[in-house]
PDB file of N, CA and C in Angstrom:
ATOM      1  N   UNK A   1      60.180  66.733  66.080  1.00  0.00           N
ATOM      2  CA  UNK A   1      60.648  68.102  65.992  1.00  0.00           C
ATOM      3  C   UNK A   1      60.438  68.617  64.583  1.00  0.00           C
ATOM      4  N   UNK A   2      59.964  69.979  64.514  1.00  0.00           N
ATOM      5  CA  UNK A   2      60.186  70.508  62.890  1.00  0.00           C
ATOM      6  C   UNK A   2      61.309  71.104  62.646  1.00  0.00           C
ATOM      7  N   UNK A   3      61.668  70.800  61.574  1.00  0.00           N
ATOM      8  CA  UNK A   3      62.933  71.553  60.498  1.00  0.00           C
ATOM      9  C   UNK A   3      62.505  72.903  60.926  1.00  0.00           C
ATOM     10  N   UNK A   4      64.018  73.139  61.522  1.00  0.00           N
ATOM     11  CA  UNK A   4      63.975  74.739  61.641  1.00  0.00           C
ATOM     12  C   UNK A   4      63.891  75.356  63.283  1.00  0.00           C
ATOM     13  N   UNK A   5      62.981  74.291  64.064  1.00  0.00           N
ATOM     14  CA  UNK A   5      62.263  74.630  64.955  1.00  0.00           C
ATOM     15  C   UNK A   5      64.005  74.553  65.886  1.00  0.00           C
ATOM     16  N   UNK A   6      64.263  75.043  67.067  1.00  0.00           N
ATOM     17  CA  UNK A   6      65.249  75.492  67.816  1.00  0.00           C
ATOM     18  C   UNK A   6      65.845  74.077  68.153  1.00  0.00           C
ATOM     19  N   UNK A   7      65.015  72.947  69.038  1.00  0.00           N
ATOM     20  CA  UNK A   7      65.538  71.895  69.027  1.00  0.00           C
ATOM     21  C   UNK A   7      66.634  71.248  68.534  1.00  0.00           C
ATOM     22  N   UNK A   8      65.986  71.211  67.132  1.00  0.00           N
ATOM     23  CA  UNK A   8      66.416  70.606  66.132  1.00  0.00           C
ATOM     24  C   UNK A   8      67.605  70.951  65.508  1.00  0.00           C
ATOM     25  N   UNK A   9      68.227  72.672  65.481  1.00  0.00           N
ATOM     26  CA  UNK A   9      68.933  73.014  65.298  1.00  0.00           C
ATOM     27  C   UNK A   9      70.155  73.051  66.227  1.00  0.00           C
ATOM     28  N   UNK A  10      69.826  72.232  67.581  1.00  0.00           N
ATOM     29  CA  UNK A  10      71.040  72.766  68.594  1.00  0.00           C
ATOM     30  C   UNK A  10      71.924  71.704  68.041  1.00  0.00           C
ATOM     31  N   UNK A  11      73.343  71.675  68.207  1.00  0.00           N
ATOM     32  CA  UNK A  11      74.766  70.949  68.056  1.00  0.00           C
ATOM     33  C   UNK A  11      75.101  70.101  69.462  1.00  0.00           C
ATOM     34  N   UNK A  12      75.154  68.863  69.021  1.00  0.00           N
ATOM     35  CA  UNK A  12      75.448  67.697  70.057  1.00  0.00           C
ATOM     36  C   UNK A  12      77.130  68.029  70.258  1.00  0.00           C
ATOM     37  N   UNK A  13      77.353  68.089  71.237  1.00  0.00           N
ATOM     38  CA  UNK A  13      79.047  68.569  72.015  1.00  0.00           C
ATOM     39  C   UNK A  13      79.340  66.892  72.405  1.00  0.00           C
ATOM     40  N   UNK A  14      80.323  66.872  72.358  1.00  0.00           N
ATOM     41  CA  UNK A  14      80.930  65.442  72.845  1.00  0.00           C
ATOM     42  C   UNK A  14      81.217  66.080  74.222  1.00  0.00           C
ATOM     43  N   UNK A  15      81.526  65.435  75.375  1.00  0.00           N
ATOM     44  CA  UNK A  15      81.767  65.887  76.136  1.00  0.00           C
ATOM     45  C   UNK A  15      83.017  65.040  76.472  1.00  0.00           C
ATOM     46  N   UNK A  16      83.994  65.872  77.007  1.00  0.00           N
ATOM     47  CA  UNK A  16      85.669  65.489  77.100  1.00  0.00           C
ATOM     48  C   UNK A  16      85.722  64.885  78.327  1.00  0.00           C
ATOM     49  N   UNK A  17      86.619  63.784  78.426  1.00  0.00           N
ATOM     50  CA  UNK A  17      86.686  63.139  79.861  1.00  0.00           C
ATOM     51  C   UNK A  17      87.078  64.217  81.109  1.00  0.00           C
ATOM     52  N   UNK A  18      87.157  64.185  82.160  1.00  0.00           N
ATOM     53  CA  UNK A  18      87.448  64.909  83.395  1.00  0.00           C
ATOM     54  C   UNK A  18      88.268  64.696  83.868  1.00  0.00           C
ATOM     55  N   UNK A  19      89.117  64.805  84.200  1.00  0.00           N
ATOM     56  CA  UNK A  19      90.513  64.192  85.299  1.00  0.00           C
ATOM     57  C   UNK A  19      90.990  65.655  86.134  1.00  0.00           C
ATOM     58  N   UNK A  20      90.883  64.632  87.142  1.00  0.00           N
ATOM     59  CA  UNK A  20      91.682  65.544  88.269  1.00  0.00           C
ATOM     60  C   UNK A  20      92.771  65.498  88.196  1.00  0.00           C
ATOM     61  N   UNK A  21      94.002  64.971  87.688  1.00  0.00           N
ATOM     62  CA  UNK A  21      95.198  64.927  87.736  1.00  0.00           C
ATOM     63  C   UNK A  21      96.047  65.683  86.814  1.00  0.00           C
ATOM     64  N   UNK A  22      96.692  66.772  87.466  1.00  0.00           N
ATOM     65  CA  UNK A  22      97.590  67.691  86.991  1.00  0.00           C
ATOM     66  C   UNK A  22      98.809  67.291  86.844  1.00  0.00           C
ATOM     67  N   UNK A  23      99.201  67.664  85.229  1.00  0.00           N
ATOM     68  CA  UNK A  23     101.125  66.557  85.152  1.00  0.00           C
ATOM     69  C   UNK A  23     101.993  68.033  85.792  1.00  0.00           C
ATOM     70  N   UNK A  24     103.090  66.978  86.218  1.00  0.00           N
ATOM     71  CA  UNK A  24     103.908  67.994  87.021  1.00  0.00           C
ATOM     72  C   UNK A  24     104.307  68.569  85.791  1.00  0.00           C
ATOM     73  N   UNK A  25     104.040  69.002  84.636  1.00  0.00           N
ATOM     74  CA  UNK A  25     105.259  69.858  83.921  1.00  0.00           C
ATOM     75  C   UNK A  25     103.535  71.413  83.834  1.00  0.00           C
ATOM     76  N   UNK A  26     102.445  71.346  83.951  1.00  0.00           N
ATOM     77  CA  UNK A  26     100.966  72.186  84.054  1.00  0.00           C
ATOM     78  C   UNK A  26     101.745  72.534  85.317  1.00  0.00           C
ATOM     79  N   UNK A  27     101.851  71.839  86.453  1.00  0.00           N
ATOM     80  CA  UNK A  27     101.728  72.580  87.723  1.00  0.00           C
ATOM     81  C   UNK A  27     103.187  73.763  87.698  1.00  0.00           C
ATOM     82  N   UNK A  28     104.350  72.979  87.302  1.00  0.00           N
ATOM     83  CA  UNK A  28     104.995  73.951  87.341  1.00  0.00           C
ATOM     84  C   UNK A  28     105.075  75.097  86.654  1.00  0.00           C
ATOM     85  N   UNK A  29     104.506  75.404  85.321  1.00  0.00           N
ATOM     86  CA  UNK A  29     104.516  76.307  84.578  1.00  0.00           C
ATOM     87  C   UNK A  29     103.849  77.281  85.338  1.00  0.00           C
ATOM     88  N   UNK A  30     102.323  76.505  86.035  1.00  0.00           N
ATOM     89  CA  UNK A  30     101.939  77.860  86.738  1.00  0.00           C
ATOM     90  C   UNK A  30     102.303  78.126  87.986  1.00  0.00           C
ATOM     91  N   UNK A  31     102.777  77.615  88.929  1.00  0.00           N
ATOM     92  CA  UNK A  31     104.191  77.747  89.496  1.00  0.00           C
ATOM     93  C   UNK A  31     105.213  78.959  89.073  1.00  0.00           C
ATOM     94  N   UNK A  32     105.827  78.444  88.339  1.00  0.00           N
ATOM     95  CA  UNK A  32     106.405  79.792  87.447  1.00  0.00           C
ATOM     96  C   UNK A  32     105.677  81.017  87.064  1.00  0.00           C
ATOM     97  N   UNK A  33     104.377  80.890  86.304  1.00  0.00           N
ATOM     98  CA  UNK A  33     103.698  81.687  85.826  1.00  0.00           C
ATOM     99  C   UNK A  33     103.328  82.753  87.589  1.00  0.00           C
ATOM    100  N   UNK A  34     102.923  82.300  88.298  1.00  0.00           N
ATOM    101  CA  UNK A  34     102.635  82.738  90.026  1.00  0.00           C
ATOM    102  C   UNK A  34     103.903  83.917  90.450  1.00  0.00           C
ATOM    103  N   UNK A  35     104.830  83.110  90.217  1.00  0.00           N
ATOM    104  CA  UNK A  35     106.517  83.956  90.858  1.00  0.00           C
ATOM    105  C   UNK A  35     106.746  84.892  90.075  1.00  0.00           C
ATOM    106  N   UNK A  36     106.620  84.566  88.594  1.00  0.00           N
ATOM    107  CA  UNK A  36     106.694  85.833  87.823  1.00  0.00           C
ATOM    108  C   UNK A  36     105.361  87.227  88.104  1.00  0.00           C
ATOM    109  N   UNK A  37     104.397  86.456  88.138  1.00  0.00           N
ATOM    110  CA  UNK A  37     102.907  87.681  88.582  1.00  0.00           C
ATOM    111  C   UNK A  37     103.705  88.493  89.899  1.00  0.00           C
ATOM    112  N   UNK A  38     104.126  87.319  91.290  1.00  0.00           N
ATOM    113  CA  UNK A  38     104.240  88.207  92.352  1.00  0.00           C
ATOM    114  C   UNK A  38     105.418  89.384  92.044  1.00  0.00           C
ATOM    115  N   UNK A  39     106.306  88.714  91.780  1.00  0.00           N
ATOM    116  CA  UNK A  39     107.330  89.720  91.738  1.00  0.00           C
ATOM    117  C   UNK A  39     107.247  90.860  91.080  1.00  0.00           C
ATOM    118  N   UNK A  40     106.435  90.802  89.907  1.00  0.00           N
ATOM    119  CA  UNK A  40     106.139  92.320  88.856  1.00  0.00           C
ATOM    120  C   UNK A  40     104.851  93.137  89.876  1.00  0.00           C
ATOM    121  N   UNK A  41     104.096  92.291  90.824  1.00  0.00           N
ATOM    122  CA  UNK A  41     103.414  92.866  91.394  1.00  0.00           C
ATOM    123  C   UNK A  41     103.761  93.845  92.116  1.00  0.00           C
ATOM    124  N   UNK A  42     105.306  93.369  92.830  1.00  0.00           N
ATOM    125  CA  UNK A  42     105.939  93.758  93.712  1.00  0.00           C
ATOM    126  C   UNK A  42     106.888  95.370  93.005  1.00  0.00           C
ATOM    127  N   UNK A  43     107.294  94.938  92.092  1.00  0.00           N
ATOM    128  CA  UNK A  43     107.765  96.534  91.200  1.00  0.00           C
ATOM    129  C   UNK A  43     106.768  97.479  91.014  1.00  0.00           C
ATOM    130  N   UNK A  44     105.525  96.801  90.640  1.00  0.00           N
ATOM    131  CA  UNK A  44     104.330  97.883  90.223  1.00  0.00           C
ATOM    132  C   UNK A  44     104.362  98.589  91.613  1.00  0.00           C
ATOM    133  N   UNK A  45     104.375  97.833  93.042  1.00  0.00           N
ATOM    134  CA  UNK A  45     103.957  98.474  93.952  1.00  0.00           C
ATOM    135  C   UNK A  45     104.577  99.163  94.393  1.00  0.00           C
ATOM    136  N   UNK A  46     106.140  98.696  94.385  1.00  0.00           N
ATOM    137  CA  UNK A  46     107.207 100.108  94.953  1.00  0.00           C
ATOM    138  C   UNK A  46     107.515 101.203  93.801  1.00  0.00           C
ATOM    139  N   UNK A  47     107.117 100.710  92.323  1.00  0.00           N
ATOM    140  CA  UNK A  47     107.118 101.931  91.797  1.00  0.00           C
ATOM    141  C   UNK A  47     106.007 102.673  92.144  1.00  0.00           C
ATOM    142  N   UNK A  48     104.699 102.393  92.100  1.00  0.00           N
ATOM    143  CA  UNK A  48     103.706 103.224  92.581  1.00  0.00           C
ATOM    144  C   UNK A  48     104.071 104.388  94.157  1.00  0.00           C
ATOM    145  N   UNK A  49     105.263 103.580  95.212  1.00  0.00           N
ATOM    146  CA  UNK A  49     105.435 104.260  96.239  1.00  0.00           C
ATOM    147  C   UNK A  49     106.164 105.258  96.123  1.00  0.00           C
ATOM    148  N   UNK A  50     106.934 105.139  95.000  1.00  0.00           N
ATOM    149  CA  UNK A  50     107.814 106.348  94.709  1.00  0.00           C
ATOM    150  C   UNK A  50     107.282 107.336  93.867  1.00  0.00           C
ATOM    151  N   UNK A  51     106.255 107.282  93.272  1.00  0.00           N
ATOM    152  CA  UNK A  51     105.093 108.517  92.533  1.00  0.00           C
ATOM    153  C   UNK A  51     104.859 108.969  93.721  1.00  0.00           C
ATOM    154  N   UNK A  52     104.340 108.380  94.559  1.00  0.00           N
ATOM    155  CA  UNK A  52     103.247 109.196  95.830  1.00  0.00           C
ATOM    156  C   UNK A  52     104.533 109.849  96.599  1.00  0.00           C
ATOM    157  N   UNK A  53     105.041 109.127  96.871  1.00  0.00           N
ATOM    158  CA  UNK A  53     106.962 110.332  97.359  1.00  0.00           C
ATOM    159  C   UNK A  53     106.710 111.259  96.476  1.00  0.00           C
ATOM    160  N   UNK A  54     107.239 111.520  95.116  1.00  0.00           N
ATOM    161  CA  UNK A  54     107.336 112.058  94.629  1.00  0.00           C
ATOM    162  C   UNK A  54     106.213 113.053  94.289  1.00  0.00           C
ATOM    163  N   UNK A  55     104.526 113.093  94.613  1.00  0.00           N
ATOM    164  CA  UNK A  55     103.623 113.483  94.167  1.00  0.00           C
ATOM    165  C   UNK A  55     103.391 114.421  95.663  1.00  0.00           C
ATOM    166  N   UNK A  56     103.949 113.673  96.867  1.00  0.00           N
ATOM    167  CA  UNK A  56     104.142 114.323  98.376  1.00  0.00           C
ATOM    168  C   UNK A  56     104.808 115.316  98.309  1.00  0.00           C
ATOM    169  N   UNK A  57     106.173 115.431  97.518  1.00  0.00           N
ATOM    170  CA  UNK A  57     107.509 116.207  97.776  1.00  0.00           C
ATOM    171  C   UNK A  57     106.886 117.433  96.885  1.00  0.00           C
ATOM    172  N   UNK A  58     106.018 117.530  96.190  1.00  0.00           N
ATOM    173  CA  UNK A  58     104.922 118.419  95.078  1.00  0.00           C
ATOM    174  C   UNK A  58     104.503 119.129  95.642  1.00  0.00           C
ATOM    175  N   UNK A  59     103.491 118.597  96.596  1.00  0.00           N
ATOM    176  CA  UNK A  59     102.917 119.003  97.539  1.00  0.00           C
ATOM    177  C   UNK A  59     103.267 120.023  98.581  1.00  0.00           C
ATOM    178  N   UNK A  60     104.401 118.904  98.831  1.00  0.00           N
ATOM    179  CA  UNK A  60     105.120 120.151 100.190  1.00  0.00           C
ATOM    180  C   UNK A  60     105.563 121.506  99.551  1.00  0.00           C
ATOM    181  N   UNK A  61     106.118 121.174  98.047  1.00  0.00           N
ATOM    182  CA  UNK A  61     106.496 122.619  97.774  1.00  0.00           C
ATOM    183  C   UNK A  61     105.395 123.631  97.029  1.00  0.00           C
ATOM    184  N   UNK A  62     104.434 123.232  96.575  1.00  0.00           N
ATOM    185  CA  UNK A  62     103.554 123.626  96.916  1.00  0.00           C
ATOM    186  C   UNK A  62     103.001 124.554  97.593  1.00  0.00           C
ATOM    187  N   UNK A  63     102.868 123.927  98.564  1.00  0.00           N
ATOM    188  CA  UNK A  63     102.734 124.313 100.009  1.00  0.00           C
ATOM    189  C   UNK A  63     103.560 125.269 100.249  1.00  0.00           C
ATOM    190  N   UNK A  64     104.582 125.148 100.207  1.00  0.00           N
ATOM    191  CA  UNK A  64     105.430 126.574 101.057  1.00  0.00           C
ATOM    192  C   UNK A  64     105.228 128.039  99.957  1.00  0.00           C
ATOM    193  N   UNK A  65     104.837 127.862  98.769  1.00  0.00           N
ATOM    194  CA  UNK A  65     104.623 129.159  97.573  1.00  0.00           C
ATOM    195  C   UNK A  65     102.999 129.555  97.853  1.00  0.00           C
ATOM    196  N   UNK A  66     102.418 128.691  97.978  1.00  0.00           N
ATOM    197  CA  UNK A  66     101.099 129.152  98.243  1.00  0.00           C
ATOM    198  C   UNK A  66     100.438 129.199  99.954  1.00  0.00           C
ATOM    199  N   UNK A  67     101.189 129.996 100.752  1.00  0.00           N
ATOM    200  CA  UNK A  67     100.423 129.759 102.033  1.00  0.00           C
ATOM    201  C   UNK A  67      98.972 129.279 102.704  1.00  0.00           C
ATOM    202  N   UNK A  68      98.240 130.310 101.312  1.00  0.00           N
ATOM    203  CA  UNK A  68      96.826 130.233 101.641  1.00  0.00           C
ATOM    204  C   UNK A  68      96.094 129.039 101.407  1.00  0.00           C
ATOM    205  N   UNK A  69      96.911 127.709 100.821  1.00  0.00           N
ATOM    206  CA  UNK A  69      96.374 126.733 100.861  1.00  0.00           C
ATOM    207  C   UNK A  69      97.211 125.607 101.245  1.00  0.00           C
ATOM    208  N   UNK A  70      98.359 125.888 102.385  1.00  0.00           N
ATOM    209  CA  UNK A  70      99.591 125.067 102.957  1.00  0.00           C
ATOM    210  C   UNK A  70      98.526 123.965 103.737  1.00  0.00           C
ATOM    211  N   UNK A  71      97.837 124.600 104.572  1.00  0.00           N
ATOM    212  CA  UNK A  71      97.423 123.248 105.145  1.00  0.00           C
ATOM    213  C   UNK A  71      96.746 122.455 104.592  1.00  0.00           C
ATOM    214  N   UNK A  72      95.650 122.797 103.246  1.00  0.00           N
ATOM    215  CA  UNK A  72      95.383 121.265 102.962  1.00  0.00           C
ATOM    216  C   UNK A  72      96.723 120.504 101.515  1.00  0.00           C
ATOM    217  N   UNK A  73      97.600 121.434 101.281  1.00  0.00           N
ATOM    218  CA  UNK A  73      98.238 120.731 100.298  1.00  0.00           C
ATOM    219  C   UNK A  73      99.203 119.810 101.754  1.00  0.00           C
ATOM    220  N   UNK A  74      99.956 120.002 102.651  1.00  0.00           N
ATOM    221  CA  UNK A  74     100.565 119.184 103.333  1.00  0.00           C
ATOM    222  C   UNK A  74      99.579 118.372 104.490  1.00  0.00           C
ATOM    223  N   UNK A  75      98.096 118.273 104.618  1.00  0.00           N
ATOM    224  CA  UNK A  75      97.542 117.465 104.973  1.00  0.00           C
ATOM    225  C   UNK A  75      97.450 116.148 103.464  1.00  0.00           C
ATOM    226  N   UNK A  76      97.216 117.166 101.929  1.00  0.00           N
ATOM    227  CA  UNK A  76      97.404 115.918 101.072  1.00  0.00           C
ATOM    228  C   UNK A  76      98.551 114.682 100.654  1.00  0.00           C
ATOM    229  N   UNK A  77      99.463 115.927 101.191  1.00  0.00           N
ATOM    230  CA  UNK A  77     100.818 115.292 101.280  1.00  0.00           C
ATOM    231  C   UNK A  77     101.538 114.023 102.221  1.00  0.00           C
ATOM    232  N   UNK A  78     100.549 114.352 103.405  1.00  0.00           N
ATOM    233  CA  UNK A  78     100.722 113.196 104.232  1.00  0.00           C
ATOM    234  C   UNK A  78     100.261 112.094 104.232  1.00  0.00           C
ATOM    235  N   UNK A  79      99.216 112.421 103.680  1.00  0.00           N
ATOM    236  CA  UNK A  79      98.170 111.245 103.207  1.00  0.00           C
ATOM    237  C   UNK A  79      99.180 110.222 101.772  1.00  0.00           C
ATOM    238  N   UNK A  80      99.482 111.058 100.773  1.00  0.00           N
ATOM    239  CA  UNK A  80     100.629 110.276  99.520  1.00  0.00           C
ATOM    240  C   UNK A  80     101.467 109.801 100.655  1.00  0.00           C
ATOM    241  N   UNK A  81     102.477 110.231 101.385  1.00  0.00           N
ATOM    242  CA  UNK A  81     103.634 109.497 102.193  1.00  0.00           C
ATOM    243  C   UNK A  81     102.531 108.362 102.741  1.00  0.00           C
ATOM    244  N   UNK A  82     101.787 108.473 103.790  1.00  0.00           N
ATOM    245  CA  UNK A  82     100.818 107.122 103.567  1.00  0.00           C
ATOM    246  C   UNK A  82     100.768 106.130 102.583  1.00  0.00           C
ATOM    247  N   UNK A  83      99.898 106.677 101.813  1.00  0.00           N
ATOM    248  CA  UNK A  83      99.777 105.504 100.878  1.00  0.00           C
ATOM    249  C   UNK A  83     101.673 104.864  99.976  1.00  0.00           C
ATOM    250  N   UNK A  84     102.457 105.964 100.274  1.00  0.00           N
ATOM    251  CA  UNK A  84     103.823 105.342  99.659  1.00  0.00           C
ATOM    252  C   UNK A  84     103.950 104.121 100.811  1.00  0.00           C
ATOM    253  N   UNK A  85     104.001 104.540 101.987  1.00  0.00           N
ATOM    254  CA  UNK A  85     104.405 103.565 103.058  1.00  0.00           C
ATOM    255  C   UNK A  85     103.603 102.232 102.646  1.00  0.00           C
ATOM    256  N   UNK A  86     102.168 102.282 102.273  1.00  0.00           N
ATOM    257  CA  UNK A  86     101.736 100.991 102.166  1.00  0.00           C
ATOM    258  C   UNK A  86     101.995 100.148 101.579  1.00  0.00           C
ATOM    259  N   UNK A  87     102.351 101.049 100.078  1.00  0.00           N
ATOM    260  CA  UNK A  87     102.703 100.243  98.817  1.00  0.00           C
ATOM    261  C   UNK A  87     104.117  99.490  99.091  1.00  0.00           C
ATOM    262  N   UNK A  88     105.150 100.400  99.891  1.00  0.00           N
ATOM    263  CA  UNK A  88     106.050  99.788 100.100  1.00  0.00           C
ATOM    264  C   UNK A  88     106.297  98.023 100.750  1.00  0.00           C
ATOM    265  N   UNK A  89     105.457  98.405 101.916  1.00  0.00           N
ATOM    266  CA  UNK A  89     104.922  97.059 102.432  1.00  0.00           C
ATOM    267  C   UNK A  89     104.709  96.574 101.925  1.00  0.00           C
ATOM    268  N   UNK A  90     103.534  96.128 101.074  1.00  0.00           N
ATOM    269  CA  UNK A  90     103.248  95.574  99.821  1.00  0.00           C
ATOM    270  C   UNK A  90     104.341  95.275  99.008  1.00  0.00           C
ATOM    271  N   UNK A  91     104.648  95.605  98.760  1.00  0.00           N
ATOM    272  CA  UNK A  91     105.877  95.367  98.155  1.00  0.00           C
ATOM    273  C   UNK A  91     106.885  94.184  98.356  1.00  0.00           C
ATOM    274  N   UNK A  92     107.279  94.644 100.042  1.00  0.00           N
ATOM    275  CA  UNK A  92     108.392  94.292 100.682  1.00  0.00           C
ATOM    276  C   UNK A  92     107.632  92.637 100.955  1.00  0.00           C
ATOM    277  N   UNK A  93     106.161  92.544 101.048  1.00  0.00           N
ATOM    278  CA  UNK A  93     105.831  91.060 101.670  1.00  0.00           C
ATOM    279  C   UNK A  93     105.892  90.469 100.428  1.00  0.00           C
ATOM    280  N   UNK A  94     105.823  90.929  99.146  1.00  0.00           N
ATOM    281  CA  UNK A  94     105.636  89.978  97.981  1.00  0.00           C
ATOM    282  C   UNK A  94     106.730  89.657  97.790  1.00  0.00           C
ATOM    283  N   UNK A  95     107.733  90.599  97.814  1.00  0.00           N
ATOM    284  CA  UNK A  95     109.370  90.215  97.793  1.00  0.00           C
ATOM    285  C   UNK A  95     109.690  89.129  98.663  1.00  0.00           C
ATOM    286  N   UNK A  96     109.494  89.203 100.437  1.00  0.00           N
ATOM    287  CA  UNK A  96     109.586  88.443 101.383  1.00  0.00           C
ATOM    288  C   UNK A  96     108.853  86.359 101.142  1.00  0.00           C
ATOM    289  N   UNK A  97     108.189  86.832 100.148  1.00  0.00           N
ATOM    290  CA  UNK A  97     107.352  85.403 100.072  1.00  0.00           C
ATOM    291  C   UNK A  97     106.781  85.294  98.668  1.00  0.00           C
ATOM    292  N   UNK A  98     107.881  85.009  97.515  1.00  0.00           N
ATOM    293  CA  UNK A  98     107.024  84.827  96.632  1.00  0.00           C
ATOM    294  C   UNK A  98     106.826  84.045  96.478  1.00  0.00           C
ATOM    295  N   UNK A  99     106.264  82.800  97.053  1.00  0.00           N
ATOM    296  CA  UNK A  99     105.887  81.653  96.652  1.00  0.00           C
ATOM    297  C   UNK A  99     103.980  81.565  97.570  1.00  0.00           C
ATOM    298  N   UNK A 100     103.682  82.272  98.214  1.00  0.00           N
ATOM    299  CA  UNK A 100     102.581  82.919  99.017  1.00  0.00           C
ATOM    300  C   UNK A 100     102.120  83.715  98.525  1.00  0.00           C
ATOM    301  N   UNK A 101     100.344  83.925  98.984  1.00  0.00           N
ATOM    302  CA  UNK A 101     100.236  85.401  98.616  1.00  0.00           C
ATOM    303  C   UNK A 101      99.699  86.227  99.930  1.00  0.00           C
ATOM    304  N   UNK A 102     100.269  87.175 100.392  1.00  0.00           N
ATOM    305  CA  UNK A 102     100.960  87.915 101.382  1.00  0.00           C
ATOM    306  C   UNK A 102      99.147  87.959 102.344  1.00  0.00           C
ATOM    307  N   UNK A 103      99.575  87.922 103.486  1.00  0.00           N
ATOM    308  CA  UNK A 103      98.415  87.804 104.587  1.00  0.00           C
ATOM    309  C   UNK A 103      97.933  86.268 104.242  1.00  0.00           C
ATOM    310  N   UNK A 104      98.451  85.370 103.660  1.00  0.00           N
ATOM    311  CA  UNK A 104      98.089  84.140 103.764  1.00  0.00           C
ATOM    312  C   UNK A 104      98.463  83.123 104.495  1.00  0.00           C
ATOM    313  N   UNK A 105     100.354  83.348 104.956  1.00  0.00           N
ATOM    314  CA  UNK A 105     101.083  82.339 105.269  1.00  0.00           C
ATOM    315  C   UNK A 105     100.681  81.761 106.704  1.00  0.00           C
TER     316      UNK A 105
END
């Protein structure tokens, strides 16, 4: 090889043994680390359901000041109560199973 040339310059890595074996104090942390994710998942999602309530209830009034555009502001409106309902669900299964992740069990 020549000085300089790319070869020559790469860095020999040791390479670290492999083990499959996880100590129970790794598994539980992420264990823990899991229950804490679902459950904040689960706030993000019912707070998100209560914007879209709240972004619906906008809507509807809205809607009743401006006639000339009632039907698509309370067609948008139904659609937010939708998506609140989902999030709620969402919600309610992460709550229901946090040790799962929901459509899995």
């Amino acid at each position: 090889m020549l000085p300089g040339s790319r070869a020559s310059s790469r860095v020999h890595l040791e390479e670290a043994p492999v083990t499959d074996k996880i100590d129970d104090e790794s598994s539980a942390r992420a264990r823990s680390t899991a229950l804490r994710l679902r459950l904040r998942i689960a706030a993000i999602a019912a707070s998100i359901a209560e914007t879209e309530d709240w972004v619906a209830d906008t809507l509807d009034s809205l809607a009743r000041v401006r006639p000339h555009d009632a039907e698509r502001l309370r067609a948008r409106a139904a659609h937010a109560r939708l998506f609140a309902a989902r999030e709620r669900a969402q919600a309610a299964l992460y709550r229901a199973h946090p040790n799962s992740t929901p459509g899995t069990r």
